[in-house]
N, C-alpha and C. Protein backbone atom coordinates (compact mmCIF):
# COMPACT_ATOMS: atom_id res chain seq x y z
N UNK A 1 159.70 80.84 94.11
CA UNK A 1 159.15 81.04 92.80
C UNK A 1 159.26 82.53 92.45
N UNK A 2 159.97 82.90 91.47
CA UNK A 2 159.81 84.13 90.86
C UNK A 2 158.65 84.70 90.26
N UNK A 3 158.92 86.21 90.17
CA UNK A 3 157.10 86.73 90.08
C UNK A 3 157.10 86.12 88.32
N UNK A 4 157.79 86.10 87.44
CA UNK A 4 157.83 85.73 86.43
C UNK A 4 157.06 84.19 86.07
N UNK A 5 157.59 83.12 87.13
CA UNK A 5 157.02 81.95 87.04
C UNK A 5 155.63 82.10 87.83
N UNK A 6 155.33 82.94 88.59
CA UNK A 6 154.12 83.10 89.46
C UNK A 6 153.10 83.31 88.49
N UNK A 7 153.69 84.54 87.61
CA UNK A 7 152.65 84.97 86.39
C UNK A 7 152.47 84.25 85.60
N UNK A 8 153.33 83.57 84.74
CA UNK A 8 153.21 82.24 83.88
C UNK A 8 151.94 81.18 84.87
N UNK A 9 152.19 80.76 85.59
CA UNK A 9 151.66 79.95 86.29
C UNK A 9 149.58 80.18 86.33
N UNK A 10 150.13 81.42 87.13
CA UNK A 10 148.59 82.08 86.79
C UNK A 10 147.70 82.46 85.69
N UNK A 11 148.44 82.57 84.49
CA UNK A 11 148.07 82.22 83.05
C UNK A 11 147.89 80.88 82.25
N UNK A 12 148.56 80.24 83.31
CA UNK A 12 148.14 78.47 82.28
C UNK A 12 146.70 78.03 83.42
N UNK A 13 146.49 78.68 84.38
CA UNK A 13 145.48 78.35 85.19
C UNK A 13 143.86 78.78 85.04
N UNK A 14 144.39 79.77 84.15
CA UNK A 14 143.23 81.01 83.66
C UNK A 14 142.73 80.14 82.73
N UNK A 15 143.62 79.53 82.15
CA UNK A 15 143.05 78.68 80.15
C UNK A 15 142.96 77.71 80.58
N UNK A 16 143.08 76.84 81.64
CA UNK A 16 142.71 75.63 81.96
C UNK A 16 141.64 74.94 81.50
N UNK A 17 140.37 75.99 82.10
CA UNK A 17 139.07 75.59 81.43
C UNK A 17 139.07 75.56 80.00
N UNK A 18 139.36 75.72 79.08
CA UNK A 18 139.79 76.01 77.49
C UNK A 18 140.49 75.25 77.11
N UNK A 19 141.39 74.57 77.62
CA UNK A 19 142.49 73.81 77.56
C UNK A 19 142.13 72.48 76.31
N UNK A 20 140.83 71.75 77.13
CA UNK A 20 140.26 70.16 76.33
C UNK A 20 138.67 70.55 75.51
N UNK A 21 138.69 72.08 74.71
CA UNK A 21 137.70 72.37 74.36
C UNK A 21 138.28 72.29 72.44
N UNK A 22 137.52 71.98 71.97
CA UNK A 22 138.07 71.80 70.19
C UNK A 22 138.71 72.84 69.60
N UNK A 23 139.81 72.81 68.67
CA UNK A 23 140.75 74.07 68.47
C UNK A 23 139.98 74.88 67.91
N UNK A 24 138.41 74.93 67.78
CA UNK A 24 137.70 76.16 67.09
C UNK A 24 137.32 77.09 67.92
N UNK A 25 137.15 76.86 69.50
CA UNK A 25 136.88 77.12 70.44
C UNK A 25 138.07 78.27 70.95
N UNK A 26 139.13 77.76 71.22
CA UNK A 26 140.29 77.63 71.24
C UNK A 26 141.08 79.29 70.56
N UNK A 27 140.66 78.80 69.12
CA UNK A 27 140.87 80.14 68.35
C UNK A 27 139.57 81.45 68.54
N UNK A 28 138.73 80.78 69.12
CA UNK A 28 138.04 82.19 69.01
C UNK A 28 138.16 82.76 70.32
N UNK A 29 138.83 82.07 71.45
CA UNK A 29 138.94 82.19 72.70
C UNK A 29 140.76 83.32 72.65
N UNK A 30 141.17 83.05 71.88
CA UNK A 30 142.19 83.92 71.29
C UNK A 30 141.76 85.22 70.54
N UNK A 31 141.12 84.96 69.98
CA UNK A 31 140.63 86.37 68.99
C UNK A 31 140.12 87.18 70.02
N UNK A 32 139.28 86.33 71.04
CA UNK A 32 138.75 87.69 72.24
C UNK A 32 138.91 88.16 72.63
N UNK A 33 140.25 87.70 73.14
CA UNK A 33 141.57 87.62 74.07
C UNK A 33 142.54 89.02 73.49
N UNK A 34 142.76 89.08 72.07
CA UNK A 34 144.05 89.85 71.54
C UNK A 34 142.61 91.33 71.08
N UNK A 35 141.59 90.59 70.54
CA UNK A 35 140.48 92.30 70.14
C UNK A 35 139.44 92.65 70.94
N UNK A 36 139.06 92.02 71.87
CA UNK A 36 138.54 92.64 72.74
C UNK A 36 136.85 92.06 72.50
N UNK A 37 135.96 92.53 73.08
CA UNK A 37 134.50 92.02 73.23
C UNK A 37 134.23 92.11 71.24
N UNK A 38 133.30 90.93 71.15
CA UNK A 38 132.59 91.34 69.63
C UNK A 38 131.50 90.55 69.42
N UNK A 39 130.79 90.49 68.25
CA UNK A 39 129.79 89.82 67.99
C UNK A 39 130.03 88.62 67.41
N UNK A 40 129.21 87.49 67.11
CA UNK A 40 129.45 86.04 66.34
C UNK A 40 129.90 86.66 64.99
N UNK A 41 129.31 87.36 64.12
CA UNK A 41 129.49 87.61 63.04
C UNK A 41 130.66 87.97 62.89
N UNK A 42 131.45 89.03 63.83
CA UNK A 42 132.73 89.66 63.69
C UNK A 42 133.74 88.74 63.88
N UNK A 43 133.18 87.59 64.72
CA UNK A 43 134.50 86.58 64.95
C UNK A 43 134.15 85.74 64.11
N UNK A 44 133.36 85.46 63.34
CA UNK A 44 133.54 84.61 62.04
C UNK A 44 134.41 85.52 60.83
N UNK A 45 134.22 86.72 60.79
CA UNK A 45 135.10 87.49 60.06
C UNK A 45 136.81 87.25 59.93
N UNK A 46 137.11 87.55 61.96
CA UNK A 46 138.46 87.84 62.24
C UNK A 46 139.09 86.28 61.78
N UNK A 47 138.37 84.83 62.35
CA UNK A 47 138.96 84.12 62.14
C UNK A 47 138.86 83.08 61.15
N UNK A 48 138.01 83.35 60.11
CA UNK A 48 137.46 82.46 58.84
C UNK A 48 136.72 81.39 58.90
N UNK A 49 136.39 81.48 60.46
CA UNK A 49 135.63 80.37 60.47
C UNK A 49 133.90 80.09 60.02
N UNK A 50 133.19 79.29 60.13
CA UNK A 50 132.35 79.48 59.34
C UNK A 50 131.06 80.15 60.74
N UNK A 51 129.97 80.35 60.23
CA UNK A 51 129.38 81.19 61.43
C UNK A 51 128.93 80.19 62.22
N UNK A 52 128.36 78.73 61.62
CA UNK A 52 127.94 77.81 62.51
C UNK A 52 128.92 77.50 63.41
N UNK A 53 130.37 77.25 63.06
CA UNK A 53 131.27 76.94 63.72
C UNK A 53 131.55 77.73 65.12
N UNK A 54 131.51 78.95 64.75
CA UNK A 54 131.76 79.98 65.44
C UNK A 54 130.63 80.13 66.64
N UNK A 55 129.45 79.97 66.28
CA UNK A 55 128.10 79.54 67.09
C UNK A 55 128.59 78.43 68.11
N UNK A 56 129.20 77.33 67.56
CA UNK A 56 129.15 76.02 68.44
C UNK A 56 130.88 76.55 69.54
N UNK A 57 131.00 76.98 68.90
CA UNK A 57 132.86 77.44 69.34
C UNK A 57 132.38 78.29 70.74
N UNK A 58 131.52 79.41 70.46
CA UNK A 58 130.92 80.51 71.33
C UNK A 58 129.84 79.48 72.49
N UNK A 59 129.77 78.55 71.99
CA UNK A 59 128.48 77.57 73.23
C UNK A 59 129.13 76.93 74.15
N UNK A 60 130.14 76.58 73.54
CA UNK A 60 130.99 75.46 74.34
C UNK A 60 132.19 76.24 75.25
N UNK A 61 132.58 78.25 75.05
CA UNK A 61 132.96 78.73 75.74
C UNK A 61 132.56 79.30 76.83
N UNK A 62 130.98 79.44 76.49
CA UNK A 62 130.10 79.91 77.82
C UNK A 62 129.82 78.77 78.75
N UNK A 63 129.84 77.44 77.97
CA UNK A 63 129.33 76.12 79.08
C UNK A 63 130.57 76.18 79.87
N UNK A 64 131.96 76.05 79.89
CA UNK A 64 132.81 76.24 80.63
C UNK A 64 133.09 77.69 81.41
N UNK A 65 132.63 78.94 80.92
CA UNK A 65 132.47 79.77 81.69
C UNK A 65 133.54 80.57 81.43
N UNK A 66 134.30 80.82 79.99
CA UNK A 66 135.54 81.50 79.28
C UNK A 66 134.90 82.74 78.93
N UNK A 67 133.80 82.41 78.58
CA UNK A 67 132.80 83.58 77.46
C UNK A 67 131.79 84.29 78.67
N UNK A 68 131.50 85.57 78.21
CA UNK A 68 130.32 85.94 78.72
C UNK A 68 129.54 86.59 77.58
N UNK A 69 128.30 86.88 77.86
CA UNK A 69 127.58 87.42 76.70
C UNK A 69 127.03 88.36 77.16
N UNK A 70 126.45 89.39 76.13
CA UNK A 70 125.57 90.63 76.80
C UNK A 70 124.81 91.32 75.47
N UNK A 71 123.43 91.49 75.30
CA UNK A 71 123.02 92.19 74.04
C UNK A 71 123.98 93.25 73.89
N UNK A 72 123.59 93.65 72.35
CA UNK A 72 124.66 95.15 72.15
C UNK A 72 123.29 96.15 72.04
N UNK A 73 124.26 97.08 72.16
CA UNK A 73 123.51 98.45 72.90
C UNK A 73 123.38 98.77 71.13
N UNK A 74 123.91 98.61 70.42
CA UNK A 74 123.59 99.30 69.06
C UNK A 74 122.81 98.05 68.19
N UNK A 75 122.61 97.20 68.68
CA UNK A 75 121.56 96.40 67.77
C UNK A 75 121.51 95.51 68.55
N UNK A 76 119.84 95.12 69.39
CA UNK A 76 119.63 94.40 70.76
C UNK A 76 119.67 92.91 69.79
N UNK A 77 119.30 92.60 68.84
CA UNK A 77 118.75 91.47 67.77
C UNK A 77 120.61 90.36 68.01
N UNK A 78 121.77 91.03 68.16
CA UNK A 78 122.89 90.35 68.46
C UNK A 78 123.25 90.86 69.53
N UNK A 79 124.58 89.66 69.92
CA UNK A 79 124.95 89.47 71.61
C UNK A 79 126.31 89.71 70.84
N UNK A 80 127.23 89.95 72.15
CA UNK A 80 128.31 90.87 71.82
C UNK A 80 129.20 90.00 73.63
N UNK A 81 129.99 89.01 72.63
CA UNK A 81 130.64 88.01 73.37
C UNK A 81 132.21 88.74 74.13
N UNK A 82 132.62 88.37 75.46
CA UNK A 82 133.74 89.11 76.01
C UNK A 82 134.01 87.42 76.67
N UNK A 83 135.65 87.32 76.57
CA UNK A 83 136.45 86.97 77.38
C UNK A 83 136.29 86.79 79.11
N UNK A 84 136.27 85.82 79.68
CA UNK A 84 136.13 86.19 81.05
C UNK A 84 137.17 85.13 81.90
N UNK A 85 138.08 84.45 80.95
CA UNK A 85 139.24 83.64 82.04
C UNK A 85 140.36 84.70 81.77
């Protein structure tokens, strides 16, 4: 196996968990992915989705364990979601 297919390989293994989660999920699991840690509000921004959506999108990435969360240091009142497959 080439390091090329090794790496591919190890990237479809990473999204696995993500894989059978609803494409709203899906897309915000991408947005995290390409901008880095943010808040619900900001990823209802980046991806038009609506904020409830984005709420249920962000629940169903932490129950599988894609998402992590952490208050933000500049306003404790929101959580400030990061990528973790």
């Amino acid at each position: 196996m080439s390091t090329s297919d090794a790496r591919h390989e190890a990237e479809e293994d990473r999204w696995e968990a993500v894989r059978d989660l609803p494409p709203s999920a899906k897309l915000v699991a991408k947005e995290l992915e390409y901008g880095g840690p943010s808040t619900q509000q900001a990823l209802a921004g980046e991806t038009l989705l609506p904020a409830r959506t984005v709420r249920y999108a962000l629940t169903r990435l932490e129950e599988v364990g894609a998402v992590d969360s952490r208050f933000s240091f500049t306003d404790a009142r929101k959580r400030v979601y990061e990528l973790t497959v």
